[in-house]
Protein backbone atom coordinates (compact mmCIF):
# COMPACT_ATOMS: atom_id res chain seq x y z
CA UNK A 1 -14.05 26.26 23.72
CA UNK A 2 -12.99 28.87 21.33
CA UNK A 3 -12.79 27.34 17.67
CA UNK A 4 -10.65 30.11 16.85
CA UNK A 5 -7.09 28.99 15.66
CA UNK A 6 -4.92 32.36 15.86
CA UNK A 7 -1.83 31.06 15.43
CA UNK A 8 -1.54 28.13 12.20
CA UNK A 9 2.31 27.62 13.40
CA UNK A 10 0.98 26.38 16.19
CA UNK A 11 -0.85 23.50 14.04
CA UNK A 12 2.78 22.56 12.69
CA UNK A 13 4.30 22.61 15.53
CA UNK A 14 2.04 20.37 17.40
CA UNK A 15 1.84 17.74 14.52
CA UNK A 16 6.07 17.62 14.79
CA UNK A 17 6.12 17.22 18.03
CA UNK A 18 3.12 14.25 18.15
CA UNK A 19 4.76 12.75 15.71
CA UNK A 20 8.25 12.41 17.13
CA UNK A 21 6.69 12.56 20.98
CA UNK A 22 9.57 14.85 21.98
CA UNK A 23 9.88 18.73 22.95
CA UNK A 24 13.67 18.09 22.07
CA UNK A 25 13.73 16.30 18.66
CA UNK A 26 10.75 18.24 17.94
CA UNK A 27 12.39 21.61 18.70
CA UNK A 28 15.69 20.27 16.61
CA UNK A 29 13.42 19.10 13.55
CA UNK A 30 11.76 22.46 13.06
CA UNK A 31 14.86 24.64 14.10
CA UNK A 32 13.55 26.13 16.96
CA UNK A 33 14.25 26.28 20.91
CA UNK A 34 12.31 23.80 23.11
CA UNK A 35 10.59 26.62 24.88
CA UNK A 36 9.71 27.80 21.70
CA UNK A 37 7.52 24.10 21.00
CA UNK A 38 6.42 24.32 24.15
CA UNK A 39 4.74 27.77 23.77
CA UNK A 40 3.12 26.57 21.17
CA UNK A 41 1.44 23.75 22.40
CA UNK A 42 0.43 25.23 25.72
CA UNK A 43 -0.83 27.75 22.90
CA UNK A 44 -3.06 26.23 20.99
CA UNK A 45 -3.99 24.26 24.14
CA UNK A 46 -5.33 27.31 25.87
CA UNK A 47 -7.32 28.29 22.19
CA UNK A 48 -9.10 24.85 21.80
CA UNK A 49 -9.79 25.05 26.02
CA UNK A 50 -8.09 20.83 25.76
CA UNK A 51 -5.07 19.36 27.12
CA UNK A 52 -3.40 17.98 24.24
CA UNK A 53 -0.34 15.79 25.55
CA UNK A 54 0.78 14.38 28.85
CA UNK A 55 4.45 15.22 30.07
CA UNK A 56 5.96 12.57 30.72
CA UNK A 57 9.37 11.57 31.67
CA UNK A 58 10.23 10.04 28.18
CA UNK A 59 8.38 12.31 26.25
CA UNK A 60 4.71 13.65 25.39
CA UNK A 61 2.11 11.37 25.21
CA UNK A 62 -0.84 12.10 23.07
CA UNK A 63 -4.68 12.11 25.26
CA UNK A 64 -7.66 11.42 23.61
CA UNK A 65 -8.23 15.03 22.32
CA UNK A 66 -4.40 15.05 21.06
CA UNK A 67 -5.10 12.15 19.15
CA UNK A 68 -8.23 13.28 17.37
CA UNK A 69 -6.58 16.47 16.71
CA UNK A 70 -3.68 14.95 15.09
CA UNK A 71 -6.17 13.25 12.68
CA UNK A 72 -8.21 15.86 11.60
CA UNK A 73 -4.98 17.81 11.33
CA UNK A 74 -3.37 15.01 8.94
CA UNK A 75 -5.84 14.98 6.96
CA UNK A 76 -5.99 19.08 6.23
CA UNK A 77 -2.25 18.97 5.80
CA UNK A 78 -2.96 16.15 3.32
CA UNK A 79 -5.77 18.14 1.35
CA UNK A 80 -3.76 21.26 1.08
CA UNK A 81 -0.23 18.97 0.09
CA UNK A 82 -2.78 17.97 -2.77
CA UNK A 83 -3.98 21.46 -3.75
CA UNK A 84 -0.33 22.84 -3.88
CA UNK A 85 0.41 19.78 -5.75
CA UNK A 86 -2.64 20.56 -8.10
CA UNK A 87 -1.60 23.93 -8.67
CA UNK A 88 1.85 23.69 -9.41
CA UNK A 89 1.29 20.69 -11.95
CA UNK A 90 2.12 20.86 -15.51
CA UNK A 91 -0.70 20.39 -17.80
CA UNK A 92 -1.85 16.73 -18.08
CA UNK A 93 -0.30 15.47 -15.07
CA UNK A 94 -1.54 12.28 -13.82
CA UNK A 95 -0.75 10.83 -10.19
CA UNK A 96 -0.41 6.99 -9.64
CA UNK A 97 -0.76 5.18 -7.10
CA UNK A 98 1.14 2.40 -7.71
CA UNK A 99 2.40 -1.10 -6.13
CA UNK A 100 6.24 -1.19 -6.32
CA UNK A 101 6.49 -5.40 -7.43
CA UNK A 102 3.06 -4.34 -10.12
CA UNK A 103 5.46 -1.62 -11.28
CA UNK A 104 8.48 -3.56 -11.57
CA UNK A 105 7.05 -6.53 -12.96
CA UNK A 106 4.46 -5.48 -15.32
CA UNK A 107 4.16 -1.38 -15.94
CA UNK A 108 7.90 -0.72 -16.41
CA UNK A 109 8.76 -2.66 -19.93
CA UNK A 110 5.43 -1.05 -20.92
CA UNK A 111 5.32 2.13 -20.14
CA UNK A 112 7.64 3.32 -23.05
CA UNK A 113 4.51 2.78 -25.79
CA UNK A 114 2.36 4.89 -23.23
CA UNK A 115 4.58 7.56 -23.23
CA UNK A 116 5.83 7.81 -26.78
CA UNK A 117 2.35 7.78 -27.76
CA UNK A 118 1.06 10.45 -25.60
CA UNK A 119 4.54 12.61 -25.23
CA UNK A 120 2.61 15.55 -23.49
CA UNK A 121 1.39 12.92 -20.61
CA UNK A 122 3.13 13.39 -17.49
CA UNK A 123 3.05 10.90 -14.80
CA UNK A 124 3.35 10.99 -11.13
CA UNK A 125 4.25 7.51 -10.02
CA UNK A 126 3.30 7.52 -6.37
CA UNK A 127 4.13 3.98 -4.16
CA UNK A 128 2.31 2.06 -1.36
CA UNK A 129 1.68 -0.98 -0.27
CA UNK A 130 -1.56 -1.93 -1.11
CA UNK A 131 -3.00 0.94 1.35
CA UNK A 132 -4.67 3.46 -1.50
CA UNK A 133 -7.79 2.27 -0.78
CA UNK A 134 -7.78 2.24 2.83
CA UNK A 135 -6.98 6.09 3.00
CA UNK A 136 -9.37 8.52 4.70
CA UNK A 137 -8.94 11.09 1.65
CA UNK A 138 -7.35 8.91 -1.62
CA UNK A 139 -7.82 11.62 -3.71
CA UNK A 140 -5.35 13.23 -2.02
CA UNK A 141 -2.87 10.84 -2.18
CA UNK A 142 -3.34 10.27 -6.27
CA UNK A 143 -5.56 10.64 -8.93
CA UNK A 144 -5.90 6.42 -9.46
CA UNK A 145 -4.40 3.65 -8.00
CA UNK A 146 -3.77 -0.46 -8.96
CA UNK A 147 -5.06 -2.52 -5.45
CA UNK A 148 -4.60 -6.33 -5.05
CA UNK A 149 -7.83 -7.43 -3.15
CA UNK A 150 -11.25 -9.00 -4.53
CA UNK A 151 -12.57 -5.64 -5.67
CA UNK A 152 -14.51 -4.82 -2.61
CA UNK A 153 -13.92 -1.46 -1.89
CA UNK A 154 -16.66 0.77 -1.37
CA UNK A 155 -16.02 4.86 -3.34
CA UNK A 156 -14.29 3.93 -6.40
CA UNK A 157 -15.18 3.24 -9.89
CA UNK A 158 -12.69 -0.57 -9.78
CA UNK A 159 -11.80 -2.30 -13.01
CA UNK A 160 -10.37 -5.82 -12.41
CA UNK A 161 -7.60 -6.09 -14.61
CA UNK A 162 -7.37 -9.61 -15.25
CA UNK A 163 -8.24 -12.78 -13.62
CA UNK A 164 -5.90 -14.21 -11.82
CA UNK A 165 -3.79 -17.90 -10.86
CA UNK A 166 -1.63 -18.18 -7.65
CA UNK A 167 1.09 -20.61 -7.63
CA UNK A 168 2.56 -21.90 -4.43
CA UNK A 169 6.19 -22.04 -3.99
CA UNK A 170 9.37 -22.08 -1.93
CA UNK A 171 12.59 -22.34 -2.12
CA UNK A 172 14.57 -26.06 -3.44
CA UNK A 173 16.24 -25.46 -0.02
CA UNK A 174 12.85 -25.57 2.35
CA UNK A 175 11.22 -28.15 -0.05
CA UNK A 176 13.94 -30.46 0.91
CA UNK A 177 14.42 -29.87 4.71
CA UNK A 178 9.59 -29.80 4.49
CA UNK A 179 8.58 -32.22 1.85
CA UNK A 180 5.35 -31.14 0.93
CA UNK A 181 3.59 -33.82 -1.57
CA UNK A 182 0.13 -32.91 -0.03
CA UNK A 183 -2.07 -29.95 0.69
CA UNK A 184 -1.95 -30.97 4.14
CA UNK A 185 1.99 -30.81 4.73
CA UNK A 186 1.47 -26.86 4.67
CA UNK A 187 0.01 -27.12 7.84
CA UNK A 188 2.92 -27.29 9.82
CA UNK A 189 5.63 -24.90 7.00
CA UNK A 190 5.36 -21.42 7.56
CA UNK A 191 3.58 -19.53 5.75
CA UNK A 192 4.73 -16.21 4.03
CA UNK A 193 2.08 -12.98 3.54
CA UNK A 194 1.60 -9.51 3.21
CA UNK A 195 -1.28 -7.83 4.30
CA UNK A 196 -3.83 -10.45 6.17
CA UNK A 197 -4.17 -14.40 6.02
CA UNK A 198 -6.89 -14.02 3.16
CA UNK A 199 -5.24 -15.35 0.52
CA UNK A 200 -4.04 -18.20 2.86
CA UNK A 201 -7.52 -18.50 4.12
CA UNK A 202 -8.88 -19.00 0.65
CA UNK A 203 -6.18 -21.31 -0.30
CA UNK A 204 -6.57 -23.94 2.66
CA UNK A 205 -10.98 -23.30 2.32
CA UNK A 206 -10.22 -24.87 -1.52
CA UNK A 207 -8.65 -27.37 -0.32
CA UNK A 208 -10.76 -29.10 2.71
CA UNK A 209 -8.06 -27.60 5.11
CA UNK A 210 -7.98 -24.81 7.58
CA UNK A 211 -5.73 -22.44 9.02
CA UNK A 212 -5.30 -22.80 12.33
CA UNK A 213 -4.58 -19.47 14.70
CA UNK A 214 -1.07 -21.37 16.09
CA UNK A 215 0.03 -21.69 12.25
CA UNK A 216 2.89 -20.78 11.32
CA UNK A 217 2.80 -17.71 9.64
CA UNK A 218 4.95 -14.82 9.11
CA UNK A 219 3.75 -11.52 7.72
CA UNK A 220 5.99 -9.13 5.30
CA UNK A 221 5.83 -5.52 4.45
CA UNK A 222 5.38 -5.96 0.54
CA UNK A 223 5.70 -8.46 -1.81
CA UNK A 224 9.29 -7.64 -3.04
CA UNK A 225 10.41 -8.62 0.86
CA UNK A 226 7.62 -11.70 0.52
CA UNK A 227 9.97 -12.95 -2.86
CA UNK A 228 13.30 -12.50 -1.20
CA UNK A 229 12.22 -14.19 2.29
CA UNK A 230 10.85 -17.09 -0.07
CA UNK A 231 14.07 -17.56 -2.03
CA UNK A 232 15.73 -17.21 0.86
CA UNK A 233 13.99 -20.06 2.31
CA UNK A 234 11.59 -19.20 5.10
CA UNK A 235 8.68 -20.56 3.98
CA UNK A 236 5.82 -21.05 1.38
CA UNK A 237 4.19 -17.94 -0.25
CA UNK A 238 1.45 -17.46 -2.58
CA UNK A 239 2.24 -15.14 -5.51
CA UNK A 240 0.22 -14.40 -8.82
CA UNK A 241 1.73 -17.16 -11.24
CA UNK A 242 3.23 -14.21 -13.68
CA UNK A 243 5.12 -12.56 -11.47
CA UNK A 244 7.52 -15.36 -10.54
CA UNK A 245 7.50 -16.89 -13.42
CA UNK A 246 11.00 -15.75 -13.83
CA UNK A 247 11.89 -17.52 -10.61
CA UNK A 248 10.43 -20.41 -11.33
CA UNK A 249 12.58 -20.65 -14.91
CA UNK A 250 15.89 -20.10 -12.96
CA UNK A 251 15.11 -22.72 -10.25
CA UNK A 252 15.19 -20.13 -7.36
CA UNK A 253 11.67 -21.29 -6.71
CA UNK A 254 9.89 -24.30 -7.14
CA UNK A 255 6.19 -25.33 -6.87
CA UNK A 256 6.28 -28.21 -5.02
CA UNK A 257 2.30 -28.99 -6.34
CA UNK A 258 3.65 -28.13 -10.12
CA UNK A 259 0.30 -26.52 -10.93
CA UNK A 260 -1.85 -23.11 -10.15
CA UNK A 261 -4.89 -22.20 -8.62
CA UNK A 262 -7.53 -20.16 -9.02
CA UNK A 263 -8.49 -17.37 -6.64
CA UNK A 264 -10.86 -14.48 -5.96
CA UNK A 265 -7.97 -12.13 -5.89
CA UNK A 266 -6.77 -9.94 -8.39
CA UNK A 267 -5.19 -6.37 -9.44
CA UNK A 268 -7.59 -3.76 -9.52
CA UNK A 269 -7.55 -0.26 -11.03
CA UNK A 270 -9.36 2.16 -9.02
CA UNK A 271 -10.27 5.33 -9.64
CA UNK A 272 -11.96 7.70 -6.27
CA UNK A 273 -15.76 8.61 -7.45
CA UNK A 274 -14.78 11.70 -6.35
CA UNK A 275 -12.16 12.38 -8.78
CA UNK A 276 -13.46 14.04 -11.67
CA UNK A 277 -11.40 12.12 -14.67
CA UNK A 278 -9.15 14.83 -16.81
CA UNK A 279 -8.54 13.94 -20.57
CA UNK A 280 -5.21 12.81 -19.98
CA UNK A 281 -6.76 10.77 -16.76
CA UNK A 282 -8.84 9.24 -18.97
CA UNK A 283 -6.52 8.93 -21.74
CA UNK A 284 -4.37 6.64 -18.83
CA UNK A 285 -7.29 4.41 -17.53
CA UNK A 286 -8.60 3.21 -21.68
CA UNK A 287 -4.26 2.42 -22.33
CA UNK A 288 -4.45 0.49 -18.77
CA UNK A 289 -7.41 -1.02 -20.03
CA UNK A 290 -6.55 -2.33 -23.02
CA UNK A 291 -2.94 -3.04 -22.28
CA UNK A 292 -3.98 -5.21 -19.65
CA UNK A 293 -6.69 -6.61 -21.97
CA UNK A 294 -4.35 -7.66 -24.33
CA UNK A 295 -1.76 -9.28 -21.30
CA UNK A 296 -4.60 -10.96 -20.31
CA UNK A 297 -5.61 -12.57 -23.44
CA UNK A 298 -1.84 -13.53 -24.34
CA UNK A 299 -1.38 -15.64 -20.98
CA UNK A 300 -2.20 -19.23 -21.31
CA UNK A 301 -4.25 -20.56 -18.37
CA UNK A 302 -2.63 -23.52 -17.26
C-alpha cells in the first residue's frame, strides 16, 4: 500500500462525501459533478490500495478502513483549522471553550471588568456542550475550557471553581399532577438530564434509593433545553442552586424538598497540559480565578 497521497483534494473530497454519505449532495456541496467525487474516491482508493465505501442503493456506506480514515483525517483537518487560526490571530487572543447556560448565567454580567481592564485581550468564545474534554485533540478546539464533571479528566491542569449545591425542582404544574413529599416519590417522575445519569445516580446513592434501569428518565442536549423542558413541566431536574435561582424567585420552579444538596460535581476550568499558557492566557485563568473566588465566597451555603 502506497502511503503516498498525490492528490490532497482527494482528502476533501472524501471527508464531504462520508460525511453526507452521498455522491450527489456531496458533488452539490463542493460544486462539482458527481463523476468528478467519484474520481476522487476511486482515487485515493487506488493510492492507499483500500476500499473506502460501499455503493449502495441509498448512498455510500463507510467500511472499516473508510471509517478509520475519516478519523485520522478529522483530526488533521482539525490541527491545521487550529494553525490557520493561530496564525491569523491578533496578538493576545485567547480561545474559550465555553458552556452556553455557564456563559449566560455567570461570565456575561462579568465579563465587562475583564475586558475594560485588559482592553488589548481578545477573546474567542467557543461553545459546546460539556464535550472539551472528551476531544481527541482539545487544543485544537481552544486554548481552555469550563467542564461540569467531578474533575476527573486525565491531560489538563483542572481548577474547580467552586463547590457546588444542586437543588431539585420542577415545575408548580408537575408538582401538583406528582406530589413528591419524599425522596422516594422520584422514583416513579421522570427524570430530566444532560449528559449521563451521574448526577441522578449520586442523588438517589445519598439518599438510600436507587435508580432503576426502567426509570423514567429523559435525556436533553444542554442545560438551557434541560430548564425549558422543566418549566415546561416534564419532569424533575437537578441544576446547580445559582443558576435557577432566578426561577425559583418568579415561581416558574419550585423545589418541592425546599432545601439543596451537596454533590461531587462542579465547574471546572481546564487548561490542555499541552498548551503552553501565553501572558494574556494566563492573564485569563488568575481573573477566572479570583472572580470565581470571590462568587464563591459571596454565596451563602444554605
Amino acid at each position: 500500500m502506497s502511503g503516498d497521497i498525490r492528490n490532497l483534494k482527494s482528502l476533501q473530497v472524501f471527508m464531504v462525501a462520508y460525511e453526507l454519505g452521498n455522491v450527489t449532495r456531496a458533488a452539490r456541496e463542493l460544486h462539482i459533478s458527481q463523476s468528478a467525487v467519484s474520481y476522487h474516491i476511486k482515487r485515493l482508493e487506488t493510492d492507499l490500495g483500500v476500499i473506502l465505501f460501499r455503493r449502495k442503493p441509498h448512498g455510500l456506506e463507510p467500511t472499516k478502513r473508510g471509517k478509520q480514515l475519516a478519523h485520522h483525517v478529522d483530526r488533521g483537518l482539525s490541527a491545521i483549522r487550529a494553525g490557520l487560526d493561530s496564525v491569523a490571530s491578533r496578538p493576545g487572543s485567547v480561545r474559550v471553550a465555553m458552556l452556553p447556560m455557564f456563559a449566560s448565567r455567570w461570565l456575561s454580567s462579568r465579563l465587562g471588568h475583564l475586558l475594560e481592564a485588559n482592553p488589548d485581550l481578545q477573546l474567542s468564545i467557543q461553545n459546546h456542550n460539556n464535550s472539551f474534554a472528551k476531544l481527541a485533540a482539545p487544543e485544537t478546539f481552544a486554548d481552555l475550557g469550563i467542564q461540569w464533571g467531578r474533575g476527573d479528566w486525565e491531560g489538563f491542569h483542572i481548577t474547580r471553581l467552586w463547590p457546588e449545591r444542586l437543588a431539585l425542582v420542577c415545575s408548580p404544574g408537575y408538582l401538583a399532577e406528582h406530589p413528591i413529599t419524599a425522596p422516594e416519590d422520584l422514583l416513579t417522575c421522570s427524570l430530566l438530564h444532560v449528559d449521563d445519569t451521574r448526577m441522578w445516580d449520586e442523588w438517589m446513592a445519598g439518599n438510600g434509593l436507587q435508580m432503576a434501569p426502567s426509570a423514567r428518565q429523559m435525556m436533553l442536549e444542554d442545560r438551557h433545553f434541560q430548564l425549558s423542558s422543566t418549566i415546561n413541566g416534564l419532569g424533575v431536574s437537578l441544576f446547580a442552586a445559582w443558576l435557577i435561582e432566578r426561577e425559583l424567585q418568579s415561581g416558574e420552579l419550585v423545589a418541592p424538598f425546599g432545601e439543596t444538596f451537596a454533590t461531587s460535581f462542579a465547574y471546572h476550568l481546564i487548561v490542555p497540559r499541552n498548551v503552553d499558557p501565553t501572558p494574556e492566557l494566563q492573564r485569563f485563568i488568575d481573573w477566572m480565578e479570583n472572580t470565581s473566588g470571590a462568587f464563591a465566597a459571596a454565596r451563602p451555603v444554605r
